[in-house]
Protein backbone atom coordinates (compact mmCIF):
# COMPACT_ATOMS: atom_id res chain seq x y z
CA UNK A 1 35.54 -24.68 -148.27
CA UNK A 2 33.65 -25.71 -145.11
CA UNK A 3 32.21 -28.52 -144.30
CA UNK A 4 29.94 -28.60 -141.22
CA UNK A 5 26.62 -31.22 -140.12
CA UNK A 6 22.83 -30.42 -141.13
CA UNK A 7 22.08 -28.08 -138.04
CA UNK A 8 18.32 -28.59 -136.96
CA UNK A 9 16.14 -26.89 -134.48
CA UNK A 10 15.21 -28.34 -131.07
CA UNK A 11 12.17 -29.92 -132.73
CA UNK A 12 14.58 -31.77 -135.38
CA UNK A 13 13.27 -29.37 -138.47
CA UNK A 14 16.20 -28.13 -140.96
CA UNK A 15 15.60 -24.24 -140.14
CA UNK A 16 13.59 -22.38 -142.74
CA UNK A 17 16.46 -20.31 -144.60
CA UNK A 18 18.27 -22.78 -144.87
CA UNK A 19 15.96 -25.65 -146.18
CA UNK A 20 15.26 -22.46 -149.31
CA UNK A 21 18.83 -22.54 -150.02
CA UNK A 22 19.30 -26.80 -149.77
CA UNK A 23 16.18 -26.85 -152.02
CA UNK A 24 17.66 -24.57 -154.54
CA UNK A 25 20.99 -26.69 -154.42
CA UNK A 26 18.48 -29.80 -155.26
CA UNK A 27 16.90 -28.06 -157.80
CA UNK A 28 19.68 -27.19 -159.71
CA UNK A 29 20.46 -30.68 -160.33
CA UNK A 30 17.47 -31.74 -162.78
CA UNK A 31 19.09 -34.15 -165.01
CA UNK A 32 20.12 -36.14 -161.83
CA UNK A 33 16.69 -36.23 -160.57
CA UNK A 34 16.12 -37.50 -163.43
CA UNK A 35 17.89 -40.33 -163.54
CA UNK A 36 17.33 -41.32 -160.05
CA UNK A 37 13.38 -40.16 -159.50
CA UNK A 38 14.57 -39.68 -155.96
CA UNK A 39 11.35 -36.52 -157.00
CA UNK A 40 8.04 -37.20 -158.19
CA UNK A 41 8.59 -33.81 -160.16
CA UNK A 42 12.23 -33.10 -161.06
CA UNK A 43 11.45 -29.65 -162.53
CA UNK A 44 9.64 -28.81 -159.38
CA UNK A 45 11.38 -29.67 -156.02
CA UNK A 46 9.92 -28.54 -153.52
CA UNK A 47 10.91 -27.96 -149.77
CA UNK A 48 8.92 -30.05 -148.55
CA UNK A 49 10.76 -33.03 -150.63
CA UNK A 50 13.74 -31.63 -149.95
CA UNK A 51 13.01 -31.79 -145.70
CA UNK A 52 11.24 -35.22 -146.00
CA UNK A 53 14.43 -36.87 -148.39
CA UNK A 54 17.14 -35.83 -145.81
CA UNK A 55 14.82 -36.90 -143.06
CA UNK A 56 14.61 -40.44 -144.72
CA UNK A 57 18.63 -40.33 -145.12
CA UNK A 58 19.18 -39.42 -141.26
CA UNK A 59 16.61 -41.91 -140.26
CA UNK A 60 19.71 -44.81 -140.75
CA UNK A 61 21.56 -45.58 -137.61
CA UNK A 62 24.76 -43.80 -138.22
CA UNK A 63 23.83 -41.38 -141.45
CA UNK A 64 25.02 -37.99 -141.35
CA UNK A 65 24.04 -34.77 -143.66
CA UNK A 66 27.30 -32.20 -144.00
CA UNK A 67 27.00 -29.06 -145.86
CA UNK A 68 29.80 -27.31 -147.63
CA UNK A 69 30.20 -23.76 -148.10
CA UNK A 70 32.38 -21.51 -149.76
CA UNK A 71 32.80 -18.02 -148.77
CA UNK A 72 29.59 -18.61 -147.53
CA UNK A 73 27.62 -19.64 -150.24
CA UNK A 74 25.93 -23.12 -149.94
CA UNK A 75 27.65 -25.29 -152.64
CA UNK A 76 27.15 -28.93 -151.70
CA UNK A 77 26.14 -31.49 -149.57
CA UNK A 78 26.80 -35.14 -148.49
CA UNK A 79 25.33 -37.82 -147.20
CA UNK A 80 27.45 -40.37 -145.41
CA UNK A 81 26.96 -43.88 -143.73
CA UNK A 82 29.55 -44.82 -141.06
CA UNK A 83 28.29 -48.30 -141.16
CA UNK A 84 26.62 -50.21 -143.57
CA UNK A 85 23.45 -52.81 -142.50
CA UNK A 86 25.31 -55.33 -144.12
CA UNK A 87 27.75 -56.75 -141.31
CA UNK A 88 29.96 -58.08 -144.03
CA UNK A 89 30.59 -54.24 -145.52
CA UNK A 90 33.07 -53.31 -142.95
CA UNK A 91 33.59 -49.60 -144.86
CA UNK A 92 31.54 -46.26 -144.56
CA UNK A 93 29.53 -44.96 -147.85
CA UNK A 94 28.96 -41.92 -149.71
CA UNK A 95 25.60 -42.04 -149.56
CA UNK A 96 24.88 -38.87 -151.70
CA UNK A 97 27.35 -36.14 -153.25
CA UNK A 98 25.86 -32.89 -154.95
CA UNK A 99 27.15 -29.87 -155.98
CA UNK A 100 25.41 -26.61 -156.71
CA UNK A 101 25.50 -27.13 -160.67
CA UNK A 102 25.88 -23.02 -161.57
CA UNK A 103 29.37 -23.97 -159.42
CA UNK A 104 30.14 -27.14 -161.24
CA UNK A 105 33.10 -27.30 -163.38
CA UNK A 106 35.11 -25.56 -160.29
CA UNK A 107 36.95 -27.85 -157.97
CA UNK A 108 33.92 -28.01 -155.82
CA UNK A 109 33.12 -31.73 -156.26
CA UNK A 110 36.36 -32.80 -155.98
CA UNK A 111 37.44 -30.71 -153.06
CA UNK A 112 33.95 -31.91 -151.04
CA UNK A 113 34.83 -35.36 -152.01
CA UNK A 114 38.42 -34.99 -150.17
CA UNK A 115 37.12 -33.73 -147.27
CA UNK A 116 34.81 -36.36 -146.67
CA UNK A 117 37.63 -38.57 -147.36
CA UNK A 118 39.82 -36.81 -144.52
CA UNK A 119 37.00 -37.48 -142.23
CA UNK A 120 36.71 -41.19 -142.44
CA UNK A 121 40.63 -41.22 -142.38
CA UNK A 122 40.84 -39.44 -139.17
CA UNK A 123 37.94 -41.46 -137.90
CA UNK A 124 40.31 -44.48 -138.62
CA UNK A 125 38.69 -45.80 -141.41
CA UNK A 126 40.68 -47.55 -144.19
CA UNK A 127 38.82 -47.02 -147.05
CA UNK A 128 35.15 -45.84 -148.43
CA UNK A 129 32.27 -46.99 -150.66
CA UNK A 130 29.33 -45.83 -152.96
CA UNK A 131 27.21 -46.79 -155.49
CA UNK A 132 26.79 -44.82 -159.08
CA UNK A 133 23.53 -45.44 -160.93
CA UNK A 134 24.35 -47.34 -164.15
CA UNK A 135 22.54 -44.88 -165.87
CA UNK A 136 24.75 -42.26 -164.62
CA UNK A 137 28.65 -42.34 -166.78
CA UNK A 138 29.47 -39.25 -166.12
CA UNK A 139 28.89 -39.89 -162.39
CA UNK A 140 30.79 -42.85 -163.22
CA UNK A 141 33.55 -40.98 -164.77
CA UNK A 142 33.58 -38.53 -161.91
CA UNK A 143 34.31 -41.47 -159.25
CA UNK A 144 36.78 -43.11 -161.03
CA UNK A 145 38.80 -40.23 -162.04
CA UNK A 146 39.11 -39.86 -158.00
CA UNK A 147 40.50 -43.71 -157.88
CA UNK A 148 37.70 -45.06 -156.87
CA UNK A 149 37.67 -48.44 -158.47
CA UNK A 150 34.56 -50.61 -159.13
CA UNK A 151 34.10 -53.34 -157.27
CA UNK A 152 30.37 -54.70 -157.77
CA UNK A 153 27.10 -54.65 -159.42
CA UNK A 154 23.71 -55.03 -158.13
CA UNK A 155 20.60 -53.09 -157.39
CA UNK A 156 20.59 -50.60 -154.44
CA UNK A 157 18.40 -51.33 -151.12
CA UNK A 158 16.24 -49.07 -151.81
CA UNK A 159 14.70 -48.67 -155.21
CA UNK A 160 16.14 -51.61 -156.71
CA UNK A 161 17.52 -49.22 -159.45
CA UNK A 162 21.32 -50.76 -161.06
CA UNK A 163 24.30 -49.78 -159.73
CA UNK A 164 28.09 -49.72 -159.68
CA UNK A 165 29.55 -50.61 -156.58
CA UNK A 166 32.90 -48.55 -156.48
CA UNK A 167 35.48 -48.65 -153.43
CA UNK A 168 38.84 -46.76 -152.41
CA UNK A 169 41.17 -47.49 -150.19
CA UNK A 170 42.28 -44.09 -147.62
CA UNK A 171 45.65 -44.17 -148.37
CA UNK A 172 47.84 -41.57 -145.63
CA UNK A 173 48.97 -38.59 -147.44
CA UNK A 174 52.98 -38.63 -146.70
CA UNK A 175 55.77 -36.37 -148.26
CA UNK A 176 59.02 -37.26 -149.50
CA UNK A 177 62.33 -36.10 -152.15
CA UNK A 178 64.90 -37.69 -152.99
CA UNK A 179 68.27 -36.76 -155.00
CA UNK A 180 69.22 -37.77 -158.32
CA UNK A 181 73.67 -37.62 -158.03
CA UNK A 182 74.82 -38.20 -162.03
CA UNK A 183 78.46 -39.04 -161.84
CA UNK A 184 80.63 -37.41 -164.66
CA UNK A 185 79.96 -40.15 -167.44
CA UNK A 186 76.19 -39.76 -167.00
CA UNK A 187 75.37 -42.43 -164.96
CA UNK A 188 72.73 -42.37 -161.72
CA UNK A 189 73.01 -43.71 -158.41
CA UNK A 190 70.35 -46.27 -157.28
CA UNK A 191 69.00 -48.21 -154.21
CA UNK A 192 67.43 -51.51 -154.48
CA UNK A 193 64.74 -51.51 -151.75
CA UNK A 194 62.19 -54.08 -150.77
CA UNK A 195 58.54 -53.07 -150.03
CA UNK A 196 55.64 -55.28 -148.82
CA UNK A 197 53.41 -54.14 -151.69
CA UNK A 198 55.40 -53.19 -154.51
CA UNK A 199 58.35 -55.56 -154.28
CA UNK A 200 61.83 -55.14 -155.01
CA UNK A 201 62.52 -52.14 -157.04
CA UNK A 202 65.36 -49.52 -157.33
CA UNK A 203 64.95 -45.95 -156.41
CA UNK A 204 67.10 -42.99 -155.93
CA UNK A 205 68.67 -41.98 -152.18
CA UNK A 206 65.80 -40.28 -149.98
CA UNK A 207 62.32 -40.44 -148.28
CA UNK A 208 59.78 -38.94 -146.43
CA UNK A 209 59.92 -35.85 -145.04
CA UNK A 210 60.29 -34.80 -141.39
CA UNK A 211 57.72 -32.32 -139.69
CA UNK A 212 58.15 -28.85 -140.60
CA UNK A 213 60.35 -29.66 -143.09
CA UNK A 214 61.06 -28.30 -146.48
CA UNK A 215 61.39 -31.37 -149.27
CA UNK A 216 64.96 -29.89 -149.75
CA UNK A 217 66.22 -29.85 -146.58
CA UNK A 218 64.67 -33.42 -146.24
CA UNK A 219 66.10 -34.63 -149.81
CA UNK A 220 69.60 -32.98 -148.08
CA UNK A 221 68.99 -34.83 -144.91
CA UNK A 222 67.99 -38.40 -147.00
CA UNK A 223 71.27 -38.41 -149.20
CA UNK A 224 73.57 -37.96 -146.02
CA UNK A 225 72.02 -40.42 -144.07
CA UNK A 226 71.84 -43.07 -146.75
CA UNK A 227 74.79 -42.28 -148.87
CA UNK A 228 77.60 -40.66 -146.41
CA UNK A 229 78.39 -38.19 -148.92
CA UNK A 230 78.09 -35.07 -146.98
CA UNK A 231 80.11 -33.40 -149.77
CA UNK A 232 77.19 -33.50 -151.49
CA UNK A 233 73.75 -30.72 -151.92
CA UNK A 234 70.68 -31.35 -154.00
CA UNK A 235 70.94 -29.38 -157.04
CA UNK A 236 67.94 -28.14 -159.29
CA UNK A 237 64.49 -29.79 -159.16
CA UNK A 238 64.49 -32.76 -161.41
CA UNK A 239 60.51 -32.98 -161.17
CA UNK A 240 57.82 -34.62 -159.26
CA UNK A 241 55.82 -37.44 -159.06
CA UNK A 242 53.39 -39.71 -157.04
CA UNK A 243 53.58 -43.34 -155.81
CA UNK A 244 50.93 -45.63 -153.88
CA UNK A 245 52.46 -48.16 -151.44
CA UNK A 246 52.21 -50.10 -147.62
CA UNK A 247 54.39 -48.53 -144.92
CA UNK A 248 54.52 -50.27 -141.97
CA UNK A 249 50.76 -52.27 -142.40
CA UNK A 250 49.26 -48.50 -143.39
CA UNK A 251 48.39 -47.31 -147.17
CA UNK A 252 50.64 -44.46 -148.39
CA UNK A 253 50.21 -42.14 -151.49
CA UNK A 254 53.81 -40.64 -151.32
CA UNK A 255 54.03 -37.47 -153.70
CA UNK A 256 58.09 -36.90 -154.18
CA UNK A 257 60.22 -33.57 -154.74
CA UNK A 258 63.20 -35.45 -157.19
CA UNK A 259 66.13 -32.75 -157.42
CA UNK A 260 69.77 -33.79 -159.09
CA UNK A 261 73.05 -33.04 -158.63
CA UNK A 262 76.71 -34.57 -159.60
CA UNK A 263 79.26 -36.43 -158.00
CA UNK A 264 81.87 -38.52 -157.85
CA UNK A 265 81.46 -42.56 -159.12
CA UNK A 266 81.67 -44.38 -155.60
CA UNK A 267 80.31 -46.53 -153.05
CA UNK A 268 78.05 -45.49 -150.16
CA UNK A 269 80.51 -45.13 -146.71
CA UNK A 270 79.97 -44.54 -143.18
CA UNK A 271 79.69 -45.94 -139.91
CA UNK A 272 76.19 -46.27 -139.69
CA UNK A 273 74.99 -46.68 -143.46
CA UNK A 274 74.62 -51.08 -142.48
CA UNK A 275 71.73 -50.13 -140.00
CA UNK A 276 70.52 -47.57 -141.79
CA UNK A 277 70.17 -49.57 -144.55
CA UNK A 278 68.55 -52.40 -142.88
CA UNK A 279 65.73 -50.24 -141.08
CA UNK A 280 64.56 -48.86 -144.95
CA UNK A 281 64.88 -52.24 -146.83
CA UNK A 282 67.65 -51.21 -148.67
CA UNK A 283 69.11 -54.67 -150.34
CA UNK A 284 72.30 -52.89 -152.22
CA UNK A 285 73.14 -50.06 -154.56
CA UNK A 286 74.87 -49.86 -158.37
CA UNK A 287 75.35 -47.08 -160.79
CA UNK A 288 72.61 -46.89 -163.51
CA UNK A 289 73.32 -45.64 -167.45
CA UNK A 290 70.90 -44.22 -169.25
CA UNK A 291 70.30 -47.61 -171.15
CA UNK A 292 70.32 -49.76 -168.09
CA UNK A 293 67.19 -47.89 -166.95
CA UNK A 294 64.99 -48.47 -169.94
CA UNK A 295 65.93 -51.85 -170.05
CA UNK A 296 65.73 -52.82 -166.43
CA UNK A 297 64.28 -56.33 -165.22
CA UNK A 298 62.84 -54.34 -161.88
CA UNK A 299 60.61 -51.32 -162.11
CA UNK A 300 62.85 -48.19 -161.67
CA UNK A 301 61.32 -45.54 -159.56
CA UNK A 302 60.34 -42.55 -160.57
CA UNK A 303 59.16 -44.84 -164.26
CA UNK A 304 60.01 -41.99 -166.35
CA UNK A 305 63.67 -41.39 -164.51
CA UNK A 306 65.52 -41.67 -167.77
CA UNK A 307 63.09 -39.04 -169.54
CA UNK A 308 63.62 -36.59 -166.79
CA UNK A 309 67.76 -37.33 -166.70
CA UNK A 310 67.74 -36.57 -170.63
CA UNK A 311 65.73 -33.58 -170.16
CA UNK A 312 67.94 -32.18 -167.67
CA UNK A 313 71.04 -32.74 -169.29
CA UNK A 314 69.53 -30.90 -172.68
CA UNK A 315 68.72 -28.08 -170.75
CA UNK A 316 72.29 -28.03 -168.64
């Protein structure tokens, strides 16, 4: 998919062709006009409406129109806000998101939503806003199912109508694996690390991957530096999973490659391990049964750890 600005002609128009194909987009969508009598007429949008709404929209300091395509097919557009009037909103909005509804059902929404997304991220933004008619739950459910959480309700500025106010923080997409090692009695070897948003909580050796490089070779990397053990590999994938936490002041959603492998019962040892240790928030380390994890006082990372241990060890 594409995503590009609303191209207009020298005298500001939205070029002929094009304004057929946005007003077919905009007709498609009935049962949304419906609800929002953005048209006087929504069995009969016409261009005209179509050229006059997105004029409205790009009359606001800071509004811009982008179009998505897909093999070169119009299949959405989006109407963003990089400011809000209100000074106290410091976030941009999603003004408008609407997909071609014979594509619906395809990824489309979801993938247009990301992009937009990756825009305000790159732009520096922390997180993003918009408002869902409360007439609207699937809308609603759309939003939400995205983690956007809602924050507010009140009437929109401009036809009073109820709303949901939902927000989400841009969390930085990061990379990481770590390694499972399972000493012969069955027992796993964990880290108790500090973090600024989730607290103390015990995961297994590793983090986040290096440019270029492949989650095994990082999880490889990871269990060397942290552990010494450079007897050790990673074996198998264990599985994967996804965490939200602060790095360094910035939001991360960390999705992790977990592979396993066995070893020896035995502390962490090397010349460097004390600094290494100190840069990641590493407090100290223990060996973990199968019963310690389920019943452990501090949240265990990945949560289902013992699930995926007991599946492995059926299947070894």
């Amino acid at each position: 998919m594409i995503l590009a600005p609303l191209p207009l002609t020298p005298d500001h128009d939205i070029p002929a062709p094009l304004l057929t194909e946005l007003t077919a987009l905009y007709a498609s969508n009935r049962e949304f006009h419906a609800l929002s009598g953005d048209f006087p007429d929504p069995d009969d949008v016409r261009p005209e409406q179509v050229a006059a709404a997105l004029a409205d929209d790009l009359a606001e300091p800071d509004a811009e129109v982008l179009l998505a395509r897909s093999e070169g097919r119009l299949v959405g557009v989006v109407i963003t806000l990089a400011h809000h009037p209100d000074p106290a909103d410091p976030d941009p909005w999603i003004g408008l998101l609407m997909v071609d509804a014979s594509t619906q059902r395809q990824g489309y929404g979801r993938r247009l939503a990301s992009l937009v997304e990756d825009r305000f991220r790159e732009a520096g933004r922390s997180a993003v806003r918009l408002a869902v008619l409360d007439a609207n739950p699937e809308g609603l459910a759309f939003w939400t199912s995205l983690g956007y959480e809602v924050i507010d309700h009140r009437e929109d500025r401009g036809h009073s109508r109820p709303c949901a106010v939902l927000r989400k923080v841009l969390r930085t997409p990061r990379r990481a694996a770590r390694v499972a090692v399972v000493d012969p009695e069955g027992a796993v070897f964990l880290f108790r690390y500090d973090n600024v948003e989730a607290g103390v909580h015990w995961a297994l050796p590793g983090g986040g991957l290096e440019a270029d490089e492949s989650p095994y070779e990082g999880a490889l990397r990871e269990l060397h530096e942290e552990t010494g053990w450079t007897d050790l590999k990673p074996g198998p994938l264990l599985g994967e999973w996804e965490i939200d936490f602060v790095s360094s002041g910035t939001p991360i959603h960390q999705h992790e490659h977990i592979y396993v492998t066995q070893g020896p019962h035995r502390d962490p040892a090397g010349p460097h391990l004390a600094d290494a240790h100190a840069t990641d928030g590493i407090l100290g380390w223990r060996w973990w049964t199968r019963q310690d994890i389920t019943e452990a006082h501090e949240p265990v990372w990945p949560s289902q750890l013992a699930r995926l241990l007991d599946a492995w060890e059926a299947g070894a």
